[in-house]
Protein backbone atom coordinates (compact mmCIF):
# COMPACT_ATOMS: atom_id res chain seq x y z
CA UNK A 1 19.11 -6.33 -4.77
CA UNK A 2 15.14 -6.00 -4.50
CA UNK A 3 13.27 -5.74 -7.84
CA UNK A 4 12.04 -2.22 -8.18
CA UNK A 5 8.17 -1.38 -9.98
CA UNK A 6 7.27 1.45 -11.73
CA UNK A 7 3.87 2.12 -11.20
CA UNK A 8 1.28 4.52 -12.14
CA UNK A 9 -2.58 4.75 -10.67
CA UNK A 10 -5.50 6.74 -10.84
CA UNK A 11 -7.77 9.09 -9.23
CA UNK A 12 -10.10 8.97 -11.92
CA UNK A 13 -12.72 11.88 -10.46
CA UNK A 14 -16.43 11.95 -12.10
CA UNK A 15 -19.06 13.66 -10.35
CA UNK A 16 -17.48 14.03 -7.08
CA UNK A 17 -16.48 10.74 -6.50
CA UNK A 18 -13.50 8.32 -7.09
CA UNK A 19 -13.36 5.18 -9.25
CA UNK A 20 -11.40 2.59 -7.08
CA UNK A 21 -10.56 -1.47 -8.28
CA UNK A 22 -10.46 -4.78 -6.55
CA UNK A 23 -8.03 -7.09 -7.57
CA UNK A 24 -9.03 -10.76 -8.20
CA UNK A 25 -8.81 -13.93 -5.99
CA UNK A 26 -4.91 -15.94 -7.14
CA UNK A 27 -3.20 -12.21 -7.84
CA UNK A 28 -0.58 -10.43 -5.60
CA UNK A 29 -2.89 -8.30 -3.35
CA UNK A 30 -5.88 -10.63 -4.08
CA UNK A 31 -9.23 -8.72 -3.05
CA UNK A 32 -7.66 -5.50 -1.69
CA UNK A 33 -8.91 -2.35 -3.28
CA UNK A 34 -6.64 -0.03 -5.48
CA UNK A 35 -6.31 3.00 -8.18
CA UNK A 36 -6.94 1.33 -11.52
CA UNK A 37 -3.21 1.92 -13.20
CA UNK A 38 -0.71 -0.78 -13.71
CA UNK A 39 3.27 -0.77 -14.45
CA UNK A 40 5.21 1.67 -16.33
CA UNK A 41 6.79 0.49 -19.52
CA UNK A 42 10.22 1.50 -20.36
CA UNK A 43 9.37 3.31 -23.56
CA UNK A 44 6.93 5.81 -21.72
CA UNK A 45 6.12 8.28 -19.35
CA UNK A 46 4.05 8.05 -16.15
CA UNK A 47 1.10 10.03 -17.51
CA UNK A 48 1.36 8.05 -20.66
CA UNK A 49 1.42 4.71 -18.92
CA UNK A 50 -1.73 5.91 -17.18
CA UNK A 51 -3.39 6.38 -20.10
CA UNK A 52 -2.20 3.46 -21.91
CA UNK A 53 -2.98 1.13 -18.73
CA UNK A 54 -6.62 2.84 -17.94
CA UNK A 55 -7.65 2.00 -21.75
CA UNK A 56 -6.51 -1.32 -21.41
CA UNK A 57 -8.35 -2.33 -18.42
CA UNK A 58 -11.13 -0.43 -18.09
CA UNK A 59 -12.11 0.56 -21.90
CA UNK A 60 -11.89 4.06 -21.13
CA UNK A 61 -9.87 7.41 -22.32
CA UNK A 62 -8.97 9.88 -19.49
CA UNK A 63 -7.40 13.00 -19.45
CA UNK A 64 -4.19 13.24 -17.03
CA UNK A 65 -3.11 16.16 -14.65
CA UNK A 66 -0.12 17.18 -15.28
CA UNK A 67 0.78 17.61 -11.18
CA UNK A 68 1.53 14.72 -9.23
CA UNK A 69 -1.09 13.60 -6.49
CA UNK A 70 1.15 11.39 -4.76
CA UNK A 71 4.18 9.35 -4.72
CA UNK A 72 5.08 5.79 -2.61
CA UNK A 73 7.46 3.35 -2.08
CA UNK A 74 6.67 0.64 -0.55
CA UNK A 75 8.27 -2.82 0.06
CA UNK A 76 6.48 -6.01 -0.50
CA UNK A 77 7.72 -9.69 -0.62
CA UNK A 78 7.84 -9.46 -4.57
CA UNK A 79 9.95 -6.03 -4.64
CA UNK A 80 9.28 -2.72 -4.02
CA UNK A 81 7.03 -0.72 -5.79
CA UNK A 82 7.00 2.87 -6.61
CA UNK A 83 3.27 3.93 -6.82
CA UNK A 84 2.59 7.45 -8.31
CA UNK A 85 -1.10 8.35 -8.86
CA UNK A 86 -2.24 11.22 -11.23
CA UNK A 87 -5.94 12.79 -10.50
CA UNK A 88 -7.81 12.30 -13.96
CA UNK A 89 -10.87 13.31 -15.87
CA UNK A 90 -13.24 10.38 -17.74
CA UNK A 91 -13.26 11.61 -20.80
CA UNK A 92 -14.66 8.81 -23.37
CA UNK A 93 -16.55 5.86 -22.19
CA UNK A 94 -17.90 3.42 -19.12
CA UNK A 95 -15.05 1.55 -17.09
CA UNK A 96 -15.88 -1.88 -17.98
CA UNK A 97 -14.33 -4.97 -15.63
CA UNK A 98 -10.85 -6.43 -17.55
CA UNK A 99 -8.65 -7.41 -14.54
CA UNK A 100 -10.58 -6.53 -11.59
CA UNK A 101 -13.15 -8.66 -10.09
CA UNK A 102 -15.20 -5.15 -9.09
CA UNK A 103 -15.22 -1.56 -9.64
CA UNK A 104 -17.25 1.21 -7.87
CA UNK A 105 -17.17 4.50 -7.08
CA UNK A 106 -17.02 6.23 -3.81
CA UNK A 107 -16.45 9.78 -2.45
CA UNK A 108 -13.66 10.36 -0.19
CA UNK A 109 -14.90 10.08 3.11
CA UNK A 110 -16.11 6.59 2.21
CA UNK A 111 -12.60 5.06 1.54
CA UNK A 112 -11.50 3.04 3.82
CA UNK A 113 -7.28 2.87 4.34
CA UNK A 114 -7.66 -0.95 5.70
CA UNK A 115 -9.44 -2.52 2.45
CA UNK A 116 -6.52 -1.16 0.40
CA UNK A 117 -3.07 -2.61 -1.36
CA UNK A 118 -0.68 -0.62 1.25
CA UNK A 119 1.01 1.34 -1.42
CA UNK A 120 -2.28 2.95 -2.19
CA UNK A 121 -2.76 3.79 1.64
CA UNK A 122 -0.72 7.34 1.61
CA UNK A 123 -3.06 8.16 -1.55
CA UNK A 124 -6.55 7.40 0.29
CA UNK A 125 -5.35 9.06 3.24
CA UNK A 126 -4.63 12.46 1.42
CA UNK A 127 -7.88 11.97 -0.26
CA UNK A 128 -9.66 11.78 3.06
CA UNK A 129 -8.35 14.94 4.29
CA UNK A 130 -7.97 17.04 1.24
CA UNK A 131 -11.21 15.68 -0.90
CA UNK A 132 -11.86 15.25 -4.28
């Protein structure tokens, strides 16, 4: 039986554009892009892991939709993971590097499907067609 992830991302929206991660050199996914979020703890909610996980790495407070943006499964070597990304508002400070090895923030026509972690694919597809 494969190892199943909860996991929770962002589409954290500020002036038009989209804050997106890289993940460091000697991690799972090493250098591909992603929605800053991380796992879901037992004790919480999606929305609230968002929150929780976006303070922690990027020393910032966001507001969370309550509608989902998107939900994937995907299967990797180390288990499947079930990525479901929120859009968000910045509310209270500057995302500051934690984890990732570089932040930045793009508008939607300028992601690009082939630098990301594949479970974040369906995500920056949608994006591309529907905007921010």
């Amino acid at each position: 039986m494969e190892k199943i992830i909860l996991v929770v991302g962002a589409i954290l929206i500020e002036d038009g554009k989209i804050l997106i991660a890289q993940r460091g050199p000697g991690r799972a996914l090493a250098n591909l892009w992603e929605f800053p979020g991380g796992k879901i703890e037992k004790y919480e909610t999606a929305r609230e892991a968002l929150v929780r996980e976006l303070n922690e790495e990027l020393n910032i407070t966001v507001q969370v939709e309550e509608e989902v943006f998107d939900h994937t499964r995907y299967v990797y070597d180390f288990g499947i993971v079930e990525l479901t990304t929120y859009r968000c508002q910045l509310v209270k400070g500057i995302p500051r590097l934690t984890e990732h090895v570089a932040i930045k923030w793009v508008e939607s026509h300028e992601l690009d499907p082939d630098m990301f972690a594949p479970a974040d694919i369906p995500a920056v597809e949608k994006l591309k067609v529907q905007g921010v």
